[in-house]
C-alpha atoms as a PDB file:
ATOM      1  CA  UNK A   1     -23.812 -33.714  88.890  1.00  0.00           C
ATOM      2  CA  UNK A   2     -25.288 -34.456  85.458  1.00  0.00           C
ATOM      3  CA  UNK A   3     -25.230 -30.427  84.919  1.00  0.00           C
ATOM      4  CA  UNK A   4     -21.557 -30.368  85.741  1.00  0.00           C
ATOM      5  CA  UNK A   5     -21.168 -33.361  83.462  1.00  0.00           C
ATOM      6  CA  UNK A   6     -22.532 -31.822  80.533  1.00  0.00           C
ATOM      7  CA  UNK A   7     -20.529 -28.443  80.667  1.00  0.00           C
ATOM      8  CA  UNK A   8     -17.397 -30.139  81.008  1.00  0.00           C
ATOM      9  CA  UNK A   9     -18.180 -32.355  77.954  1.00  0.00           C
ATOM     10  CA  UNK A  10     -19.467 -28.928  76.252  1.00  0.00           C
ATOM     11  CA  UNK A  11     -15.844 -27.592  77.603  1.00  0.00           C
ATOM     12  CA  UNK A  12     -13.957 -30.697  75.868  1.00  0.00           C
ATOM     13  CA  UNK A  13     -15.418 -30.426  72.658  1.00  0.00           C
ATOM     14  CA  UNK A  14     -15.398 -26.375  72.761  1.00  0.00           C
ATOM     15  CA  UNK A  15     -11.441 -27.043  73.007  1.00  0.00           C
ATOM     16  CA  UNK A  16     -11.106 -29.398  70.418  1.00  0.00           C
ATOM     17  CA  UNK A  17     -10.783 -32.657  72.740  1.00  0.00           C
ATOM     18  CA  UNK A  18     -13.926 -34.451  73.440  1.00  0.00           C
ATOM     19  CA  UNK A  19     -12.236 -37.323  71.585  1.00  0.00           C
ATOM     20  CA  UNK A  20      -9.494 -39.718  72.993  1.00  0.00           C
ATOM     21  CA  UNK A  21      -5.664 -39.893  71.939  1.00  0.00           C
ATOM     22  CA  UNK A  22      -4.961 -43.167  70.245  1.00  0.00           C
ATOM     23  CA  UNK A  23      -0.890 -43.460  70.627  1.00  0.00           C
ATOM     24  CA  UNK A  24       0.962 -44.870  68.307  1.00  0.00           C
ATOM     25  CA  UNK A  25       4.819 -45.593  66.850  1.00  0.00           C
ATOM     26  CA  UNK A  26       4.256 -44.336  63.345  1.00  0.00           C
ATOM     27  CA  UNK A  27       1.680 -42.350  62.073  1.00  0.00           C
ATOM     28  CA  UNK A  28       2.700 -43.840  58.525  1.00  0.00           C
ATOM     29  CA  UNK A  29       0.814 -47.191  59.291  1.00  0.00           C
ATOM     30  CA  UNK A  30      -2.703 -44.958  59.937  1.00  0.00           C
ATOM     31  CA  UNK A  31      -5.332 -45.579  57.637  1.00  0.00           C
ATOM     32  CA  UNK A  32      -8.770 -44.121  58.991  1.00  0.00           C
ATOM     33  CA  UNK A  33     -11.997 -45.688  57.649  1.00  0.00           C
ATOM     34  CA  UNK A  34     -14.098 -42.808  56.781  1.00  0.00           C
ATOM     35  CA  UNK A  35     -17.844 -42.907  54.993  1.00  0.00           C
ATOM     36  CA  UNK A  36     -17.919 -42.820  50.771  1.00  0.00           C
ATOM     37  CA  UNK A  37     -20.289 -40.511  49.367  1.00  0.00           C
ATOM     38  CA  UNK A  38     -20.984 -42.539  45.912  1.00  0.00           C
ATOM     39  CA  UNK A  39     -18.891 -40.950  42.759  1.00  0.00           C
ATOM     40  CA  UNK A  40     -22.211 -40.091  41.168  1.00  0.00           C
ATOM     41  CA  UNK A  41     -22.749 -37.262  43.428  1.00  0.00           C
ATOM     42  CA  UNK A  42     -19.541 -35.678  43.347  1.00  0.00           C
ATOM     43  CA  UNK A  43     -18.841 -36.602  39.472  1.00  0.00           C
ATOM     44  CA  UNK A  44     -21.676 -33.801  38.560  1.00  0.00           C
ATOM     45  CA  UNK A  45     -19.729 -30.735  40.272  1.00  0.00           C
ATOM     46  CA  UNK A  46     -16.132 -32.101  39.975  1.00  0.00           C
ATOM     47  CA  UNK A  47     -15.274 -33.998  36.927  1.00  0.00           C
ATOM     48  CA  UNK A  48     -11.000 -33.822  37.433  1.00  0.00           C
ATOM     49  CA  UNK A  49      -9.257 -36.241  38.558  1.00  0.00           C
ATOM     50  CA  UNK A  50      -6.614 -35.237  39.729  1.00  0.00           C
ATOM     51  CA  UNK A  51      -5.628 -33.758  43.509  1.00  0.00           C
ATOM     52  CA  UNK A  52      -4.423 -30.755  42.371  1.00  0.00           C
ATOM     53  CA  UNK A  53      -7.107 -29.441  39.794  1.00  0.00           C
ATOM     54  CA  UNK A  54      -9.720 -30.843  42.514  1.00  0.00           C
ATOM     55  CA  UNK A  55      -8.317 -28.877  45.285  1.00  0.00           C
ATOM     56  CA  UNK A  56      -8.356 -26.147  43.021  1.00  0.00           C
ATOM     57  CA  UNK A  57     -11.793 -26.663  41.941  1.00  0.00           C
ATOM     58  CA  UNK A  58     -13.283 -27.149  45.317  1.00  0.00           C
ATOM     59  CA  UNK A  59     -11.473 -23.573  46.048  1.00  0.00           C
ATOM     60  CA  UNK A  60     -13.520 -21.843  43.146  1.00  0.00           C
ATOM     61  CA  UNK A  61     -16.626 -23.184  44.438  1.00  0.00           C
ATOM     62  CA  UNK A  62     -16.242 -21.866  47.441  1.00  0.00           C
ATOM     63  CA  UNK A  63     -16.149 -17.401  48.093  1.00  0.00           C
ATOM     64  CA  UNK A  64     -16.318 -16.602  52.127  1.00  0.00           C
ATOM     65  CA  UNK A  65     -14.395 -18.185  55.325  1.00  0.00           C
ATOM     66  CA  UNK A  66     -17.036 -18.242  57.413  1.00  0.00           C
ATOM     67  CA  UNK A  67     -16.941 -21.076  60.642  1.00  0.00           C
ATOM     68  CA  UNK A  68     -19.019 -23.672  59.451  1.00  0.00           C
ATOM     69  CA  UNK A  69     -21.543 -26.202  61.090  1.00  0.00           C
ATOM     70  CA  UNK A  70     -19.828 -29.381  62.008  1.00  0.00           C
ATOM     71  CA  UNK A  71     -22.029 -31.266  58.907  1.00  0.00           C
ATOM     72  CA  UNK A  72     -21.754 -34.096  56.276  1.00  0.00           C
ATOM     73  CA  UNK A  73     -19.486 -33.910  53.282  1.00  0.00           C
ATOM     74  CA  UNK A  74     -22.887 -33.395  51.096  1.00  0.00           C
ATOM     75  CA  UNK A  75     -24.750 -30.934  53.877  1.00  0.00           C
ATOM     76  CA  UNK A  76     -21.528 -29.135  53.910  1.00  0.00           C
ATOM     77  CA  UNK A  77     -21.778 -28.648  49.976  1.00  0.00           C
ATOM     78  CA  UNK A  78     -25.048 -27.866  49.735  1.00  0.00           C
ATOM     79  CA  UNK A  79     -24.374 -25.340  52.317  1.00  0.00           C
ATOM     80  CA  UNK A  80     -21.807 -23.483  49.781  1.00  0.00           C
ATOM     81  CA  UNK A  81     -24.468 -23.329  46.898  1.00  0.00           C
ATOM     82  CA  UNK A  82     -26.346 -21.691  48.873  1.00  0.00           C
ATOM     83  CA  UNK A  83     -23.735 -19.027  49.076  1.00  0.00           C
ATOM     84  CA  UNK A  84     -22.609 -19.651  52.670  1.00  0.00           C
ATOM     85  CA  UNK A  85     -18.697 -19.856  53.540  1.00  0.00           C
ATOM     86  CA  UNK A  86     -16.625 -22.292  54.971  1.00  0.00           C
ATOM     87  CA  UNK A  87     -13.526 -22.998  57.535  1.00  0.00           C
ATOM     88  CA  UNK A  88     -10.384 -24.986  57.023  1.00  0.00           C
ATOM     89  CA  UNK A  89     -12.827 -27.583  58.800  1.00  0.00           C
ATOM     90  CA  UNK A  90     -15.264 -27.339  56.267  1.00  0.00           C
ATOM     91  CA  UNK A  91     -13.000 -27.296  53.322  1.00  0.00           C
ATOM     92  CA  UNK A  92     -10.955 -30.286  54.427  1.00  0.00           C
ATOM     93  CA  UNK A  93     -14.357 -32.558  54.886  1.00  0.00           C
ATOM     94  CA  UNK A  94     -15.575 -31.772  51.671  1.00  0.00           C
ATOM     95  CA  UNK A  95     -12.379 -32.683  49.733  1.00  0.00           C
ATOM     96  CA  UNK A  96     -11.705 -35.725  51.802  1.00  0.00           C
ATOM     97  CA  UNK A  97     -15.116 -36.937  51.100  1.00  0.00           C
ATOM     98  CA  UNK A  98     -14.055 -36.318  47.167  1.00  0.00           C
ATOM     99  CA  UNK A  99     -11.145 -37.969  46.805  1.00  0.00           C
ATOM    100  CA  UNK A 100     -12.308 -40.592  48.574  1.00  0.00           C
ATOM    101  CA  UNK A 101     -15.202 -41.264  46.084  1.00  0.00           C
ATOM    102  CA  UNK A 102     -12.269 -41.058  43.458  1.00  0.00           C
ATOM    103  CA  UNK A 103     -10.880 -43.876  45.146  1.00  0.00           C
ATOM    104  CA  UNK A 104      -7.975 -42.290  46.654  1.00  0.00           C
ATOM    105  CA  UNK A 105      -6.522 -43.219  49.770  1.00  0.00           C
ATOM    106  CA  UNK A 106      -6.583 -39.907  51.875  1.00  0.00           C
ATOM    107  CA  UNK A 107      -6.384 -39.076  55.377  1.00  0.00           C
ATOM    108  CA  UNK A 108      -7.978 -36.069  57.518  1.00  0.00           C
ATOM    109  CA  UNK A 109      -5.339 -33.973  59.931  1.00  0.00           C
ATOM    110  CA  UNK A 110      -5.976 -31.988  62.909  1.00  0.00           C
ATOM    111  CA  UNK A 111      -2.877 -29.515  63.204  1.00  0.00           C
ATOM    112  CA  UNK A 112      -3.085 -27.695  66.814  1.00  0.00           C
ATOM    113  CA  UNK A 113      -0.279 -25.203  67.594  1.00  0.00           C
ATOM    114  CA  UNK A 114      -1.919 -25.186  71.902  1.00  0.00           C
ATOM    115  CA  UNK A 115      -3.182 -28.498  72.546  1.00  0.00           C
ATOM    116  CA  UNK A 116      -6.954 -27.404  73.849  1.00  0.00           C
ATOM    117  CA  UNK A 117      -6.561 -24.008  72.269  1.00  0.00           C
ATOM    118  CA  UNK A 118      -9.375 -24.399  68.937  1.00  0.00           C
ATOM    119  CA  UNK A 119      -8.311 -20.699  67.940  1.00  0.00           C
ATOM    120  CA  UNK A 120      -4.534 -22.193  67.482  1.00  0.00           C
ATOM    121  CA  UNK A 121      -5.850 -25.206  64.849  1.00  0.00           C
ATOM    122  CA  UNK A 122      -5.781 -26.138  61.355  1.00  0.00           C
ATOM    123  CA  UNK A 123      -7.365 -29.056  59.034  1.00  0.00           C
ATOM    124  CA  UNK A 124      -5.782 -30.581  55.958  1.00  0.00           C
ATOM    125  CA  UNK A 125      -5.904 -33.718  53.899  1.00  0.00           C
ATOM    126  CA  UNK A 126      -3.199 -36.398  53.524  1.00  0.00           C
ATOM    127  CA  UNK A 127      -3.074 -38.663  50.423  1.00  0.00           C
ATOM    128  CA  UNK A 128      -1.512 -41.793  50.097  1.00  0.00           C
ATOM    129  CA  UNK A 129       1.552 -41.640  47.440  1.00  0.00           C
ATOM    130  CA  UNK A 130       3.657 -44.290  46.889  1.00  0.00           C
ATOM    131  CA  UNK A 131       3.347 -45.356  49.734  1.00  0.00           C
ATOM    132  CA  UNK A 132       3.907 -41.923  51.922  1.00  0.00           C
ATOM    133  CA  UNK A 133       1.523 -39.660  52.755  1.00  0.00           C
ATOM    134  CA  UNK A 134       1.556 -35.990  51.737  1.00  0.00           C
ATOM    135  CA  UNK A 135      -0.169 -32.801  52.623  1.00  0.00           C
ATOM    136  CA  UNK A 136      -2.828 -31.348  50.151  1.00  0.00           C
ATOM    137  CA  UNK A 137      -4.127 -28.182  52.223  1.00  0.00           C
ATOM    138  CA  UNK A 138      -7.477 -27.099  50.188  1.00  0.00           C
ATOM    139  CA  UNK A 139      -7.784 -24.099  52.465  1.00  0.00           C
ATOM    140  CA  UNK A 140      -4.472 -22.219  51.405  1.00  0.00           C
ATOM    141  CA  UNK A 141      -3.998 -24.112  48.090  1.00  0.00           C
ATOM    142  CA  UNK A 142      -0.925 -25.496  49.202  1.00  0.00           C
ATOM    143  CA  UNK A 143       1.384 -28.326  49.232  1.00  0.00           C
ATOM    144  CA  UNK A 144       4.728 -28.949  50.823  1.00  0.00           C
ATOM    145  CA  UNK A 145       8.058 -29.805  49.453  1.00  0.00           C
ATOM    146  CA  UNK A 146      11.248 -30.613  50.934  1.00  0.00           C
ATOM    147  CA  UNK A 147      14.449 -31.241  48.192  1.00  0.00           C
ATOM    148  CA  UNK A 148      11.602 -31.460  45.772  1.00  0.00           C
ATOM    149  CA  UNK A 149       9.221 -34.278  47.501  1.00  0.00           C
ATOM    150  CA  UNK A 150       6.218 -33.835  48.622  1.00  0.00           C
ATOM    151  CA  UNK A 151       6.081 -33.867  52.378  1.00  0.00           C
ATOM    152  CA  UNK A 152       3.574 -34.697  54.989  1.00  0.00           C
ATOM    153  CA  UNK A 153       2.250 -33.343  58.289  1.00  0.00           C
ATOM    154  CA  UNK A 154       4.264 -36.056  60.242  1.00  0.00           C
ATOM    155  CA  UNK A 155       7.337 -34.684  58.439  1.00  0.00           C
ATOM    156  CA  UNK A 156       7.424 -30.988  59.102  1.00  0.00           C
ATOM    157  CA  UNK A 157       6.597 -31.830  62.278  1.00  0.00           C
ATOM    158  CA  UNK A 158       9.669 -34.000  62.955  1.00  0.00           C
ATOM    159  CA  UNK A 159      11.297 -30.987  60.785  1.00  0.00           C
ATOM    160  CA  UNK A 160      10.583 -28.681  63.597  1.00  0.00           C
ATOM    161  CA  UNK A 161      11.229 -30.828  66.525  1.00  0.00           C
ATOM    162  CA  UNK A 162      14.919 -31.124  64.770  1.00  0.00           C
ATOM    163  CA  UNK A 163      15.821 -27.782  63.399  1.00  0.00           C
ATOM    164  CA  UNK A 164      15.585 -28.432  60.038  1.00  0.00           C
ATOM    165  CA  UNK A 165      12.246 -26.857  59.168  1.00  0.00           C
ATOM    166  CA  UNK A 166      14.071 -23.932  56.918  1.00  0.00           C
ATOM    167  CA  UNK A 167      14.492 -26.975  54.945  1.00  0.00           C
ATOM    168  CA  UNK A 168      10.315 -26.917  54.108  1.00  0.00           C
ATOM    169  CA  UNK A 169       9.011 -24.659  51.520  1.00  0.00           C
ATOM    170  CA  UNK A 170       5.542 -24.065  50.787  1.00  0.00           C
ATOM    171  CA  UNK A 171       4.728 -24.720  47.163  1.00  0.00           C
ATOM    172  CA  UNK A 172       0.908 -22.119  46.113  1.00  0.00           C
ATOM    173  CA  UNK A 173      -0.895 -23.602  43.066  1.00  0.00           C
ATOM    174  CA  UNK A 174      -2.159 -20.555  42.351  1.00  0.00           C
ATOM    175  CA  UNK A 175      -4.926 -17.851  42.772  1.00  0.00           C
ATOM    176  CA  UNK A 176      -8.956 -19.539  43.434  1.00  0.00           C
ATOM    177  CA  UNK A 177     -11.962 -17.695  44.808  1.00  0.00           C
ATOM    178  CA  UNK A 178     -11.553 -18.985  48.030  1.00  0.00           C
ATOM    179  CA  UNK A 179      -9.832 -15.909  49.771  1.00  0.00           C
ATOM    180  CA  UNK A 180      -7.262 -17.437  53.012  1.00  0.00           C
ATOM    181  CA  UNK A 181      -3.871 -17.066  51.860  1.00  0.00           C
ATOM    182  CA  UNK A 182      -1.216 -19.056  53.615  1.00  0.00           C
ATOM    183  CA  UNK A 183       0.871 -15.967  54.212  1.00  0.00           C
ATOM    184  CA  UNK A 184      -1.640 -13.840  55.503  1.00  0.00           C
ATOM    185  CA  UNK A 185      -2.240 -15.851  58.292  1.00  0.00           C
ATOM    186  CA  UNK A 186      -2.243 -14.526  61.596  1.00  0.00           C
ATOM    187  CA  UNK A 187       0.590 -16.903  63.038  1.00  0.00           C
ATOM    188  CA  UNK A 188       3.682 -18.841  60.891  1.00  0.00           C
ATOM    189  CA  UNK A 189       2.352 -22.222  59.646  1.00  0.00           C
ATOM    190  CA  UNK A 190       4.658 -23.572  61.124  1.00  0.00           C
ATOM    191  CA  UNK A 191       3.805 -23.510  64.840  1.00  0.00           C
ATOM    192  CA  UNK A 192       0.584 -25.149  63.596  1.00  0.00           C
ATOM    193  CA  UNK A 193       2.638 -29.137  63.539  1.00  0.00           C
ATOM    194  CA  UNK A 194       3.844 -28.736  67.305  1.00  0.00           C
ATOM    195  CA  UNK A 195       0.756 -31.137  67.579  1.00  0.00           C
ATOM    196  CA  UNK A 196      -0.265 -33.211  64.946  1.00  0.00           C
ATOM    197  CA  UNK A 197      -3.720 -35.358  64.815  1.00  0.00           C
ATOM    198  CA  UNK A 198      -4.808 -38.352  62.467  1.00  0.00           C
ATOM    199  CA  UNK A 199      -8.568 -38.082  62.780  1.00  0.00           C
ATOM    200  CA  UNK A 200     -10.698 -41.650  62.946  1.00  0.00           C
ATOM    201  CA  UNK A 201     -14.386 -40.362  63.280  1.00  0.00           C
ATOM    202  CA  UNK A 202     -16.744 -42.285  65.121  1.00  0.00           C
ATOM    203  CA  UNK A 203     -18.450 -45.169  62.830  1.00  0.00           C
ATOM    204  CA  UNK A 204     -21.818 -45.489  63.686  1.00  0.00           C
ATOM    205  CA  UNK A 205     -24.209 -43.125  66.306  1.00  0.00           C
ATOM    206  CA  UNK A 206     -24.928 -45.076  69.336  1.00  0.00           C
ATOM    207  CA  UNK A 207     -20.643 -44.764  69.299  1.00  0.00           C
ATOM    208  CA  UNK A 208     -20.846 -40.922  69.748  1.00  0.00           C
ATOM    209  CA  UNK A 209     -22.900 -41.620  73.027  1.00  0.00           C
ATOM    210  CA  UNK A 210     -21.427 -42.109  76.621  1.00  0.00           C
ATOM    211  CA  UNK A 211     -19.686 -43.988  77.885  1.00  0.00           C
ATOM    212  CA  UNK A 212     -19.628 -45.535  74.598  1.00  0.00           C
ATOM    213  CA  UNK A 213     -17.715 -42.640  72.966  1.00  0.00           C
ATOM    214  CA  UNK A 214     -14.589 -42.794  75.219  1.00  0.00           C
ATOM    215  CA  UNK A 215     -13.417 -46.457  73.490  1.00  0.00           C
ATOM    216  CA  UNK A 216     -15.531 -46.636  70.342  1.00  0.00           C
ATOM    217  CA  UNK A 217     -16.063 -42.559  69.546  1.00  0.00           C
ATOM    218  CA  UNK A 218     -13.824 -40.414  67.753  1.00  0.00           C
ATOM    219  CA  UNK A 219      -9.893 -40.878  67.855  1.00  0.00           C
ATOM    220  CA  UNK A 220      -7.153 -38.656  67.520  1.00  0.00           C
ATOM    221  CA  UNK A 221      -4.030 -41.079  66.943  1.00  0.00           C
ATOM    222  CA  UNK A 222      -1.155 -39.182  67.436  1.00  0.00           C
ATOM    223  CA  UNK A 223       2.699 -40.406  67.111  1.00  0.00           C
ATOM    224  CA  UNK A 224       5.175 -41.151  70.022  1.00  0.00           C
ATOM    225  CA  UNK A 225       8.322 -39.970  69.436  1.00  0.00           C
ATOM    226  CA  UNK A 226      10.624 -41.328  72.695  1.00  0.00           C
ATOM    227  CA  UNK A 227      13.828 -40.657  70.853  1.00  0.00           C
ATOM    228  CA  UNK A 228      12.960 -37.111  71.267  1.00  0.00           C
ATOM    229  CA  UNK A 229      11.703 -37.487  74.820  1.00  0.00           C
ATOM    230  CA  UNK A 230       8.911 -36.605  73.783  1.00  0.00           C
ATOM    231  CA  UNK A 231       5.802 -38.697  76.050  1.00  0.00           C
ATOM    232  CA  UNK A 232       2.690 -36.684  75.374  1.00  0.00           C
ATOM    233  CA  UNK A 233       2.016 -36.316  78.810  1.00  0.00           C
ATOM    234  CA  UNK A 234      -0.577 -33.211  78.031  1.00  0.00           C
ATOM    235  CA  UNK A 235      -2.608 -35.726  75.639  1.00  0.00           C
ATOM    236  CA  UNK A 236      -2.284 -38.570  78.701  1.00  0.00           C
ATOM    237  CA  UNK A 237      -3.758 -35.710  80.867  1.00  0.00           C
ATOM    238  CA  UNK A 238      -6.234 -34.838  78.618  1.00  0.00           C
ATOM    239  CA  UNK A 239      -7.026 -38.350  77.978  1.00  0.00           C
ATOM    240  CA  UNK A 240      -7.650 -39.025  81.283  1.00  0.00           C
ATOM    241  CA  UNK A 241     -10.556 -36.032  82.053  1.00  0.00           C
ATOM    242  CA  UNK A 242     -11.789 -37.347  79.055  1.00  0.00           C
ATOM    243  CA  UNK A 243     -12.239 -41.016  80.409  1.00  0.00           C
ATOM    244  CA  UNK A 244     -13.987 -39.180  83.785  1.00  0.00           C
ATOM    245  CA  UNK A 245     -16.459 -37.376  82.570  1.00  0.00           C
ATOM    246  CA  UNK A 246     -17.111 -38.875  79.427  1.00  0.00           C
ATOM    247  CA  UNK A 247     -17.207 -42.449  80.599  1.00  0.00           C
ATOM    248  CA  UNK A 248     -16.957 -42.787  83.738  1.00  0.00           C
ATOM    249  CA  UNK A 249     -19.237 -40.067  85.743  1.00  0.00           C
ATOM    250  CA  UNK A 250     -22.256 -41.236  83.239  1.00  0.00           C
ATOM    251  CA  UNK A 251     -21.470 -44.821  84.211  1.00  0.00           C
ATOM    252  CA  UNK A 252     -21.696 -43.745  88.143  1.00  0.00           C
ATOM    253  CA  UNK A 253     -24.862 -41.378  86.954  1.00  0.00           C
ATOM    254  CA  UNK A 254     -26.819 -44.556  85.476  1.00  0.00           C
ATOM    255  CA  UNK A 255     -25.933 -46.942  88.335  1.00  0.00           C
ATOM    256  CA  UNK A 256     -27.020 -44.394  90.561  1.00  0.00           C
ATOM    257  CA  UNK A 257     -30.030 -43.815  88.301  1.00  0.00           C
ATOM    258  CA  UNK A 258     -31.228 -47.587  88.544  1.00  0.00           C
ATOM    259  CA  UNK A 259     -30.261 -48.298  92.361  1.00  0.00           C
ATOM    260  CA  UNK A 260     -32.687 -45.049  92.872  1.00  0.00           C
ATOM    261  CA  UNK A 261     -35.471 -46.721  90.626  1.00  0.00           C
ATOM    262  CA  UNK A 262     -34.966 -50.058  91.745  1.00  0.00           C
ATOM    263  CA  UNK A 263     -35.626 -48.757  95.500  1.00  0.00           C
ATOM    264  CA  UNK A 264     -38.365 -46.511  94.962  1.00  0.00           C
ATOM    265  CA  UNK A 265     -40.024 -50.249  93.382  1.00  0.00           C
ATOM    266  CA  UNK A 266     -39.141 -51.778  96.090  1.00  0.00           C
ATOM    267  CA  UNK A 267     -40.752 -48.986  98.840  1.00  0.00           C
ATOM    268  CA  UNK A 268     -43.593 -48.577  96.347  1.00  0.00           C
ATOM    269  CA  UNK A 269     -44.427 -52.782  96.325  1.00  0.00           C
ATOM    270  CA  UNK A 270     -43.687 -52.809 100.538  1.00  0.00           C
ATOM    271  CA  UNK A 271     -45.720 -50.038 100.984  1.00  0.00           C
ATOM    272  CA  UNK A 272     -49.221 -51.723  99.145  1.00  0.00           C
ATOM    273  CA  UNK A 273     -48.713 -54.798 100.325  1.00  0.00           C
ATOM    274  CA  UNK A 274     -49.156 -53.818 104.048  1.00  0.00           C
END
């Protein structure tokens, strides 16, 4: 039981969704607490301020996609020195982790075109802007406009559910080392927002660990949209084989675990004191 446990966990997280759908009304209101690397670190390699000339310096930094190790901020950019590559992943953490030590308010977004499909996903950052968050994408060097605003994920994603996406343009801030081009993907971008993600990652260790993970681990919050009939029944189903074998089957596993110690105890007293 513990062995089928285990694989379907490895299964979850293989697909993206060994973490639990938070619903909410309006993405807007979502402001994930995330960990600061202090300034001083980041100061030394990146001295703009700016989101644009960061993203772009981040991109110069960095030569090679290559899929990276699911690391730190810091490990992650310690990783590039050494002349190793990154994924959108990769990129997205270390710029988050940036601006945040530049004090700005950003965001991390999971963009899935197949819910449970990982070869179908995207990262990108969000950053608070008078009050609405837009996209920064610091693996394609892009940003998104719509009548000359800046757009976010949440909006091109409502865009598409409506019709109006044609209405979305793509705005490329120019050639960096970093080599993925936004239209030389292998699919349209735009199938990426049928699902979009507001990542929370899980605060402190003991969280990541089951059951413990299902309610305090990583969330995914992820907007309801009833006016478009729209009730995420594919994230409720997800949701709940996520509650089963992440919290529930090791609950049943350690209860199991302790009624089988407690009675081997009891056999073991029973039996020397005859």
């Amino acid at each position: 039981m513990a062995t089928i446990d285990a694989y379907v966990f490895w299964l979850l997280k293989e697909k993206g969704l060994a973490a639990r759908f938070q619903f909410v009304n309006d993405l807007q209101v979502v402001k994930p607490q995330y960990e600061k690397t202090d300034l001083s670190y980041w100061v030394q390699f990146f001295p703009e301020s700016e989101p644009l000339t960061l993203m772009s310096s981040l991109m110069n930094k960095v030569n090679k996609v290559e899929l990276n190790p699911p690391w730190d901020a810091v490990s992650l950019f310690e990783h590039v020195q050494k002349g190793k590559g990154l994924a959108c992943s990769g990129m997205a953490e270390i710029f988050a982790s940036i601006l945040a030590a530049k004090k700005f308010t950003v965001r991390r977004v999971g963009l899935l075109r197949t819910l449970g499909d990982r070869y179908s996903a995207h990262a990108i950052i969000e950053i608070l802007v008078n009050g609405r968050w837009v996209i920064f994408d610091p693996t394609f060097n892009v940003t998104f406009e719509r009548d000359g605003h800046l757009v976010g994920a949440q909006d091109i994603h409502r865009a598409l559910l409506d019709g109006n996406f044609n209405e979305i343009k793509p705005i490329f801030h120019g050639e960096v080392a970093y080599p993925a081009r936004l239209d030389k993907y292998y699919m349209h971008y735009l199938s990426l927002y049928n699902n979009v993600l507001i990542l929370e990652p899980a605060k402190k260790f003991w969280h990541k660990l089951p059951p413990f993970r299902y309610w305090m681990g990583t969330k995914y919050y992820v907007q309801i949209e009833k006016e478009l009939g729209q009730r995420n029944e594919h994230m409720h189903f997800f949701n709940n084989l996520n509650f089963f074998f992440v919290a529930l089957l090791p609950i049943v596993l350690i209860s199991l675990f302790f009624i089988a110690t407690m009675f081997l105890i009891y056999s073991y007293k029973r039996d020397n004191s005859i």
